[in-house]
N, C-alpha and C. Protein backbone atom coordinates (compact mmCIF):
# COMPACT_ATOMS: atom_id res chain seq x y z
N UNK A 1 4.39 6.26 15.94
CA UNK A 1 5.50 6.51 15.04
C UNK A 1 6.82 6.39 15.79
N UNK A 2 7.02 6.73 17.10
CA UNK A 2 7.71 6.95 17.82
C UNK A 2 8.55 5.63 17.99
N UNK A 3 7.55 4.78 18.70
CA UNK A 3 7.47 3.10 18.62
C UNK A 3 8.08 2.29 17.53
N UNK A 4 7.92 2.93 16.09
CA UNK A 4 7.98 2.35 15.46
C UNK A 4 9.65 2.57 14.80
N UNK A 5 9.98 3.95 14.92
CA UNK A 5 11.41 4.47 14.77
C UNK A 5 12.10 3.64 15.38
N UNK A 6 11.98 3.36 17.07
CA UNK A 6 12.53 3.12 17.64
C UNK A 6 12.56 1.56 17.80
N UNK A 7 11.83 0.80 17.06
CA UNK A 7 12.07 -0.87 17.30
C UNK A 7 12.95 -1.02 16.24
N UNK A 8 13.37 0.11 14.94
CA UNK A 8 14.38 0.01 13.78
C UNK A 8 16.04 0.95 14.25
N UNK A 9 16.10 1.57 15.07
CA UNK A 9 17.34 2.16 14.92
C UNK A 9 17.36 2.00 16.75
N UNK A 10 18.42 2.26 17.00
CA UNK A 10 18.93 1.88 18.38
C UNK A 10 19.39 3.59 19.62
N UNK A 11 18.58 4.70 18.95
CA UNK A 11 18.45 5.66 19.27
C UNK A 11 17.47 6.00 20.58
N UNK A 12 17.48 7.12 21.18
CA UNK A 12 16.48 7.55 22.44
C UNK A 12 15.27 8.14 21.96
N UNK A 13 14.54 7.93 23.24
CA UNK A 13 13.25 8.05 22.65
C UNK A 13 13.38 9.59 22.52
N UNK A 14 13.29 10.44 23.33
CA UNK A 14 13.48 11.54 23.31
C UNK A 14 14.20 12.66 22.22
N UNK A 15 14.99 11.78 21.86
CA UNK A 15 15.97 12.32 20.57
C UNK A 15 15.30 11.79 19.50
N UNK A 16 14.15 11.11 19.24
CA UNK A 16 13.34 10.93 18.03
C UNK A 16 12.55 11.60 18.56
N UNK A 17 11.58 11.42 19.56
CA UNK A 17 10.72 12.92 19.42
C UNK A 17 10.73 14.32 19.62
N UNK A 18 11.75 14.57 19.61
CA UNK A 18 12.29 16.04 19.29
C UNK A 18 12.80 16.32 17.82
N UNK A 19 13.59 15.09 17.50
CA UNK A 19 13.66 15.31 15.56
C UNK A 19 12.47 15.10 14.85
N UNK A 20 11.50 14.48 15.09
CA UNK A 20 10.09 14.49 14.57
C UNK A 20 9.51 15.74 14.72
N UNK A 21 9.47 16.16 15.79
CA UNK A 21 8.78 17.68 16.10
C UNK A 21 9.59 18.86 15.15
N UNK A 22 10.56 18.53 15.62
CA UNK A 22 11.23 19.58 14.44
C UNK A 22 11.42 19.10 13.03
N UNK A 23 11.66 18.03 12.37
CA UNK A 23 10.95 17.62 11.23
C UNK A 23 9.82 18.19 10.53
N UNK A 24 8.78 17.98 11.49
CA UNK A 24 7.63 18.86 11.32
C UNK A 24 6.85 20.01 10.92
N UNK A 25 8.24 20.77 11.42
CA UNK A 25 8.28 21.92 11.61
C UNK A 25 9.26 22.44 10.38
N UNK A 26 9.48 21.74 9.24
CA UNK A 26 10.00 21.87 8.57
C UNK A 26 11.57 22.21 8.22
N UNK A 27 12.00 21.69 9.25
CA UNK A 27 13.26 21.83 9.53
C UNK A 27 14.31 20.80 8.53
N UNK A 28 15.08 21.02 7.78
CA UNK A 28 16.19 20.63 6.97
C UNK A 28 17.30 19.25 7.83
N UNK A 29 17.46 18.54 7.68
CA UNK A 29 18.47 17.56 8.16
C UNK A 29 20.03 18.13 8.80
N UNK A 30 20.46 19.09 7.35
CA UNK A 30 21.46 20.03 8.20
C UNK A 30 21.18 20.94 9.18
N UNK A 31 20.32 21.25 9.06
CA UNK A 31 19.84 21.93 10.05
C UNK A 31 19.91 21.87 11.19
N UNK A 32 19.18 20.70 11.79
CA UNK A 32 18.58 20.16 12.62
C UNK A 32 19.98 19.59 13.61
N UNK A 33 20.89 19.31 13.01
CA UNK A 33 22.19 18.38 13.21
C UNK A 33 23.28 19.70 13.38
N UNK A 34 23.62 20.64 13.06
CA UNK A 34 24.06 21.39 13.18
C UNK A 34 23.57 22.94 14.26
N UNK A 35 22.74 22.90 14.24
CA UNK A 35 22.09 23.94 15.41
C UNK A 35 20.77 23.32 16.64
N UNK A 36 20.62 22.49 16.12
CA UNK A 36 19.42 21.69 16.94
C UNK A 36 19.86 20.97 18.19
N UNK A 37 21.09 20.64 18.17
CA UNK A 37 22.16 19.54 18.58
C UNK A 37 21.90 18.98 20.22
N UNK A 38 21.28 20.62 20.90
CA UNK A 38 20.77 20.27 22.37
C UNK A 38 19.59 19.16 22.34
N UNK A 39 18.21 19.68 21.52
CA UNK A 39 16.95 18.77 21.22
C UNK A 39 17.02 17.29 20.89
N UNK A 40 18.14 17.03 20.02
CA UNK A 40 18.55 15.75 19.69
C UNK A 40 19.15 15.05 20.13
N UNK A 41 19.98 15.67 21.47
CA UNK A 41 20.69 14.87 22.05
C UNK A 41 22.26 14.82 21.15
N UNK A 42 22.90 15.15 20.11
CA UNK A 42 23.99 15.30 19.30
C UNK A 42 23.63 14.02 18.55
N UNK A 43 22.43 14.20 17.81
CA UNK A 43 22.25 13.27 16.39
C UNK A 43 22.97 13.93 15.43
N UNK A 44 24.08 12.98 14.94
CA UNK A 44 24.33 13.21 13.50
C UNK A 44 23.45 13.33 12.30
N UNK A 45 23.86 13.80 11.20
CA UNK A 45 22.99 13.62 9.98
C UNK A 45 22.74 12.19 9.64
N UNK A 46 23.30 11.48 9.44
CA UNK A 46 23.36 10.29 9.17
C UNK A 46 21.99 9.38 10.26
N UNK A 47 22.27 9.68 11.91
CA UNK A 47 21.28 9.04 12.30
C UNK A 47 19.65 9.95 12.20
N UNK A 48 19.59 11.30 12.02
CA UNK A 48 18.83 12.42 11.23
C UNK A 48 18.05 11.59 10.39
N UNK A 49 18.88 11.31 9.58
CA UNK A 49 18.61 10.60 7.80
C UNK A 49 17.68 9.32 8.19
N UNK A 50 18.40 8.69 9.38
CA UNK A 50 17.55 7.18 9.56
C UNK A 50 15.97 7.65 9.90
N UNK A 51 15.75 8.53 10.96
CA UNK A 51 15.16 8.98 11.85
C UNK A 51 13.52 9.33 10.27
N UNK A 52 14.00 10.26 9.12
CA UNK A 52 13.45 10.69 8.23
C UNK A 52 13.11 9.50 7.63
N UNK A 53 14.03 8.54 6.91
CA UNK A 53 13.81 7.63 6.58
C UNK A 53 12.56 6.50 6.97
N UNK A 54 12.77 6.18 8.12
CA UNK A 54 11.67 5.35 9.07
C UNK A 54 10.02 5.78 9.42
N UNK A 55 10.53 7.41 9.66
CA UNK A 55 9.33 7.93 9.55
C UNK A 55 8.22 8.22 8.57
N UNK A 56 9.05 7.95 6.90
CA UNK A 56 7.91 7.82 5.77
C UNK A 56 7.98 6.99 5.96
N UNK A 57 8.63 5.95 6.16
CA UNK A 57 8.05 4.26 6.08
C UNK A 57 6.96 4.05 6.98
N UNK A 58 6.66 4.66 7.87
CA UNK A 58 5.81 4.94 8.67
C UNK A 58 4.51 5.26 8.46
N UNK A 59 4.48 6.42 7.63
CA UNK A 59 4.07 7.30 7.02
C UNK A 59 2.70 6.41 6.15
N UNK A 60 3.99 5.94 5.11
CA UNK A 60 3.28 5.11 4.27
C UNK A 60 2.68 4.06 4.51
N UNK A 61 3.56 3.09 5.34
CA UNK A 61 2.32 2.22 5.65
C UNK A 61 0.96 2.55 6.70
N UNK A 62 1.04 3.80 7.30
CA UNK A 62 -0.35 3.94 8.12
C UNK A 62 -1.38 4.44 7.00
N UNK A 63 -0.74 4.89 5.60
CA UNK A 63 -1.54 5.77 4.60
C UNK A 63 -2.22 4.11 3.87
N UNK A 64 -1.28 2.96 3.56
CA UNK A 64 -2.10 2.10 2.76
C UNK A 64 -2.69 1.24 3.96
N UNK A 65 -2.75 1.13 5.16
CA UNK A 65 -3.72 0.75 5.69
C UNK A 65 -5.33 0.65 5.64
N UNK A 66 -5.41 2.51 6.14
CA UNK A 66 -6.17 3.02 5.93
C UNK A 66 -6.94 3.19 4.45
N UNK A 67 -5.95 2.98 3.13
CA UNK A 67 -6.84 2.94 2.15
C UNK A 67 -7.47 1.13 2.01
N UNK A 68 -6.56 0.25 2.20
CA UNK A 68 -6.89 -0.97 2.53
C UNK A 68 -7.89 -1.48 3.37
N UNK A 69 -8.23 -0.96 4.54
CA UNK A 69 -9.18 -1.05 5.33
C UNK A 69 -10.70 -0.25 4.81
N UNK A 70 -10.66 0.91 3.58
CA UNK A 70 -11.60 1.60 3.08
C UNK A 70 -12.04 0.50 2.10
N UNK A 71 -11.19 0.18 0.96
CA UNK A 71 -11.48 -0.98 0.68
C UNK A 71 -12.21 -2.11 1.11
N UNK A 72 -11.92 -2.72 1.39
CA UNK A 72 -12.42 -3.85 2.30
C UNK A 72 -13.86 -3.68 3.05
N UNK A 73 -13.89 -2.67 3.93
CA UNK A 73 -15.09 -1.96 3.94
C UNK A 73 -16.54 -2.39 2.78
N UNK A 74 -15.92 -1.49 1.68
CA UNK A 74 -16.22 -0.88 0.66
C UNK A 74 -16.99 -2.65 0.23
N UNK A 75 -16.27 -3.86 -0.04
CA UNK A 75 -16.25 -5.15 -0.31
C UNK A 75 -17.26 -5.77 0.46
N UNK A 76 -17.28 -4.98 1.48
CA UNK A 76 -18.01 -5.91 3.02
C UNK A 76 -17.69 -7.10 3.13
N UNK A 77 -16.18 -7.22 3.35
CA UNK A 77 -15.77 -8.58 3.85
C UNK A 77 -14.68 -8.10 5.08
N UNK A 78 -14.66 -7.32 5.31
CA UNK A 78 -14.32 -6.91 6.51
C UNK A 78 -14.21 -7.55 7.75
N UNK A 79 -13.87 -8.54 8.51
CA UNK A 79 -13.99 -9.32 10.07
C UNK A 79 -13.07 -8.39 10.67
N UNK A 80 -13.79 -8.56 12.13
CA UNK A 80 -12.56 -7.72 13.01
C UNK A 80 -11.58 -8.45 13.39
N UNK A 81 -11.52 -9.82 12.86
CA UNK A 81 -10.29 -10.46 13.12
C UNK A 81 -8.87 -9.52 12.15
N UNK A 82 -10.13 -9.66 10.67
CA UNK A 82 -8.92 -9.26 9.91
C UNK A 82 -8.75 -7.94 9.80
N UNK A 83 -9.46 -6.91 10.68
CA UNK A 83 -9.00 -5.16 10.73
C UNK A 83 -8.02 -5.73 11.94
N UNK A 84 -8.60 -6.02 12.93
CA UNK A 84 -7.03 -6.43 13.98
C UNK A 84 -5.79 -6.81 13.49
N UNK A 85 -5.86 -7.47 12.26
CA UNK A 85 -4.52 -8.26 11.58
C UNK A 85 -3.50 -7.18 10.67
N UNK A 86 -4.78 -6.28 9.89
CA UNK A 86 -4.11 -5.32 9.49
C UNK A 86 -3.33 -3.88 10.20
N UNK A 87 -4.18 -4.15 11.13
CA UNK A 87 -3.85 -2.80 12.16
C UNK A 87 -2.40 -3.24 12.86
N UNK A 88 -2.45 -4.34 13.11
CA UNK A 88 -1.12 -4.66 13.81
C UNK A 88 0.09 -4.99 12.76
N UNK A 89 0.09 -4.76 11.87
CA UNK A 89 0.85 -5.82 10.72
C UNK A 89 1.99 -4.11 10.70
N UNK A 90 3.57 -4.93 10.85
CA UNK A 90 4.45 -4.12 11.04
C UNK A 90 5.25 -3.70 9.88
N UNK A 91 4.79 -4.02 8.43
CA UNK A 91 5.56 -3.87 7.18
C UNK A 91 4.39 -4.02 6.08
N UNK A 92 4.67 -3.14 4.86
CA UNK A 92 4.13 -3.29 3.76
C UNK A 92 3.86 -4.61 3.17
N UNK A 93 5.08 -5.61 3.59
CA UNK A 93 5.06 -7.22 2.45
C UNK A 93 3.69 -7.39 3.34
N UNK A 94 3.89 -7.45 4.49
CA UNK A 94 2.63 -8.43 5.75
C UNK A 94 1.45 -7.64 4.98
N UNK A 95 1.20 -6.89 5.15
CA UNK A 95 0.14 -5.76 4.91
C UNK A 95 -0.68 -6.11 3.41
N UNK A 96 0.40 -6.30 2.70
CA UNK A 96 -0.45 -6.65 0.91
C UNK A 96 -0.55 -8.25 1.00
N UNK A 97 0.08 -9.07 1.93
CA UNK A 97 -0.25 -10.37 2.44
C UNK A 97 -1.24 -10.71 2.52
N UNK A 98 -1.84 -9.53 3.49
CA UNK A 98 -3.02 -9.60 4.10
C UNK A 98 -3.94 -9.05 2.99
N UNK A 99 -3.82 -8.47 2.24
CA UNK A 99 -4.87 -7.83 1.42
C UNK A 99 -5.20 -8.84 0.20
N UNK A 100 -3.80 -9.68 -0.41
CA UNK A 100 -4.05 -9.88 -1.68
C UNK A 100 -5.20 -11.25 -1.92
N UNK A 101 -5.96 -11.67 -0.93
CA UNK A 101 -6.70 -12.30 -1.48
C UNK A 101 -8.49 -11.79 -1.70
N UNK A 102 -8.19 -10.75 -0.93
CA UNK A 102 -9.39 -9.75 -1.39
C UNK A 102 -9.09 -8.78 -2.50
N UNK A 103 -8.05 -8.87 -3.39
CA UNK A 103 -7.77 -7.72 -4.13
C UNK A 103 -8.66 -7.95 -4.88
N UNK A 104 -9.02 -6.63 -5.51
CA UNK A 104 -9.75 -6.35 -6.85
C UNK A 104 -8.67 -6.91 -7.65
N UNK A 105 -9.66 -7.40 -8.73
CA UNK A 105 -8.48 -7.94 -10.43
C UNK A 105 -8.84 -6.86 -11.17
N UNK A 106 -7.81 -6.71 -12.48
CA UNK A 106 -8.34 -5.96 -13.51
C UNK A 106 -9.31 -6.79 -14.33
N UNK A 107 -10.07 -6.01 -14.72
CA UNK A 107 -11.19 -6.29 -15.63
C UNK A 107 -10.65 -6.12 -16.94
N UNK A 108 -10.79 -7.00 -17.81
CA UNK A 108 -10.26 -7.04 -18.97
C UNK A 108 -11.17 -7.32 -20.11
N UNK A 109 -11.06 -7.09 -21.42
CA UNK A 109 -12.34 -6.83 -22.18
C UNK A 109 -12.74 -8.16 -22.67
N UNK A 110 -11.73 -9.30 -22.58
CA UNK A 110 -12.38 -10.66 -22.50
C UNK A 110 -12.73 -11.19 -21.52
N UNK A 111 -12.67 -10.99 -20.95
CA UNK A 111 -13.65 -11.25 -19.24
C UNK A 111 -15.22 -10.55 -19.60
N UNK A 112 -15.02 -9.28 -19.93
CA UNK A 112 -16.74 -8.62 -20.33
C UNK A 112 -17.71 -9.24 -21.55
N UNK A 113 -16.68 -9.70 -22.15
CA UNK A 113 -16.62 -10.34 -23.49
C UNK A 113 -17.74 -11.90 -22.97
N UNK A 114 -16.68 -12.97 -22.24
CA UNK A 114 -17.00 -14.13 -21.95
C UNK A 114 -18.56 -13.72 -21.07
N UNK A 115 -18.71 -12.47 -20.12
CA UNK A 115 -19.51 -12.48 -19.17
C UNK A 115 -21.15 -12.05 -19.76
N UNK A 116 -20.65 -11.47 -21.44
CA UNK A 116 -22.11 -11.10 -21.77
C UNK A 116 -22.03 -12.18 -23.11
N UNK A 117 -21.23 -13.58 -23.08
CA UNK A 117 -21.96 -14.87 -23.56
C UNK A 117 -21.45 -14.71 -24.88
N UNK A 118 -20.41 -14.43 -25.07
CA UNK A 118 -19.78 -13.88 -26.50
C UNK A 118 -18.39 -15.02 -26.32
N UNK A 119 -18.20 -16.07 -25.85
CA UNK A 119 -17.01 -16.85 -26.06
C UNK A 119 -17.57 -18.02 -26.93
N UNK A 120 -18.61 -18.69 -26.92
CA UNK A 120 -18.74 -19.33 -28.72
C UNK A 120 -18.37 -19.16 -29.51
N UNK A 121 -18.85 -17.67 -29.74
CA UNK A 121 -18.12 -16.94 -31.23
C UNK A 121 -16.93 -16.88 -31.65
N UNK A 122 -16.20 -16.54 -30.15
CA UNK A 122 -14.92 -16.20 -30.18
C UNK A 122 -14.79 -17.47 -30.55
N UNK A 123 -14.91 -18.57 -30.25
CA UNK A 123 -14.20 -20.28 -30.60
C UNK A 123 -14.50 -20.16 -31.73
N UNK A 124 -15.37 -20.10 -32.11
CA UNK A 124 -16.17 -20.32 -33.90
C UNK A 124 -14.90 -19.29 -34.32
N UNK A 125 -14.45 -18.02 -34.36
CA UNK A 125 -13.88 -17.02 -35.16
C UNK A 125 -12.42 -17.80 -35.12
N UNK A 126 -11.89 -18.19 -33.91
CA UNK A 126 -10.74 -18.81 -33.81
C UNK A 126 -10.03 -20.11 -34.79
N UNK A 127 -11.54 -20.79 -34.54
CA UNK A 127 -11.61 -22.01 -35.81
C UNK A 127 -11.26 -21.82 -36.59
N UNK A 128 -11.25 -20.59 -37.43
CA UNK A 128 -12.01 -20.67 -39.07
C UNK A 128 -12.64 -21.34 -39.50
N UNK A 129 -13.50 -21.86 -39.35
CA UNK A 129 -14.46 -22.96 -39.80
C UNK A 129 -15.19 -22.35 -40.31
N UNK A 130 -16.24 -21.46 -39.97
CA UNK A 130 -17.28 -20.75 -40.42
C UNK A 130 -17.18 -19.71 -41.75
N UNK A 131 -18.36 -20.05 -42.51
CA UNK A 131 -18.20 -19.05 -43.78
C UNK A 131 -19.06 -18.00 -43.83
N UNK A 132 -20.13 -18.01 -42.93
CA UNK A 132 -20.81 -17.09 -42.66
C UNK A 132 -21.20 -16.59 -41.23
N UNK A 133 -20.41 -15.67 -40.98
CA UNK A 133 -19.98 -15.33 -39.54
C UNK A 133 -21.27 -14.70 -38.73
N UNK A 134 -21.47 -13.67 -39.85
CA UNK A 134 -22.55 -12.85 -39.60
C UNK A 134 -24.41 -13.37 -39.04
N UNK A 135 -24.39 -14.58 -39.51
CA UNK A 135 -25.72 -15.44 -39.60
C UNK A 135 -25.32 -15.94 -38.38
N UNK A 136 -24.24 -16.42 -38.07
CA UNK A 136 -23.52 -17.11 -36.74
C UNK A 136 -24.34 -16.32 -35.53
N UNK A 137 -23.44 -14.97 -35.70
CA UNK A 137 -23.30 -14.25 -34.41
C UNK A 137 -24.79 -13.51 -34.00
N UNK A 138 -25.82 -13.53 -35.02
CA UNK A 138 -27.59 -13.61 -35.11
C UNK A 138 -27.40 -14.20 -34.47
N UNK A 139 -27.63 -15.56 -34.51
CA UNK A 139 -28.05 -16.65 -33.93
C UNK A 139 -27.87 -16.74 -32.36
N UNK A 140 -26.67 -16.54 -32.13
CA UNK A 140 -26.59 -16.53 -30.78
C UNK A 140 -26.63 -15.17 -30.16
């Protein structure tokens, strides 16, 4: 996380991991910037704010990784090329990059429709052609 703060804002390392720790610790932004001021090195709120900021971005993408990689799993198409690809991938766009050709689709009720052999009918109903629908849909 640390790493990752720090390849986005131009701050010390030390002064992000001391606002993380106290972050943590549930500490308020004013807070932290106003009485904290030794730990941080004299971070403003503003670079505070970045510091918070970066760190859910953080946050979040280690959270859809991990559900992405359960996935995938889950698919058994999994290569360790492509857990290496995801593990290293430094942003959300790269990350659903990487996912969207394994995504699940929605299932839709003409898809269940076509899959249990019911799209004839549907053409026949579409037509209007047919006067007796019912004898039709027997049949097939």
């Amino acid at each position: 996380m640390v790493n990752y703060i720090l390849s986005h804002t131009k701050l010390s390392k030390t002064s992000i991991q001391n606002t993380i720790k106290l972050l943590n610790e549930d500490c308020t932004i004013p807070f932290i910037s106003r009485y904290r001021k030794e730990a941080t090195g004299n971070l403003d709120e503003v670079e505070i704010g970045l510091i918070v900021k970066f760190k859910e971005e953080f946050e979040a993408l280690e959270k859809r990784k991990a559900s992405i990689l359960k996935a995938l799993e889950e698919q058994d198409v999994l290569t360790e090329k492509l857990k290496q690809s995801i593990e290293n991938a430094k942003d959300l766009t790269t990350l659903e990059d990487l996912y969207l050709p394994y995504k699940k689709k929605r299932k839709t009720k003409a898809e269940t429709a076509r899959k249990n052999g019911l799209e004839p009918l549907a053409k026949i109903l579409m037509s209007q052609n047919a006067n007796d629908i019912e004898s039709i849909a027997i049949s097939m």
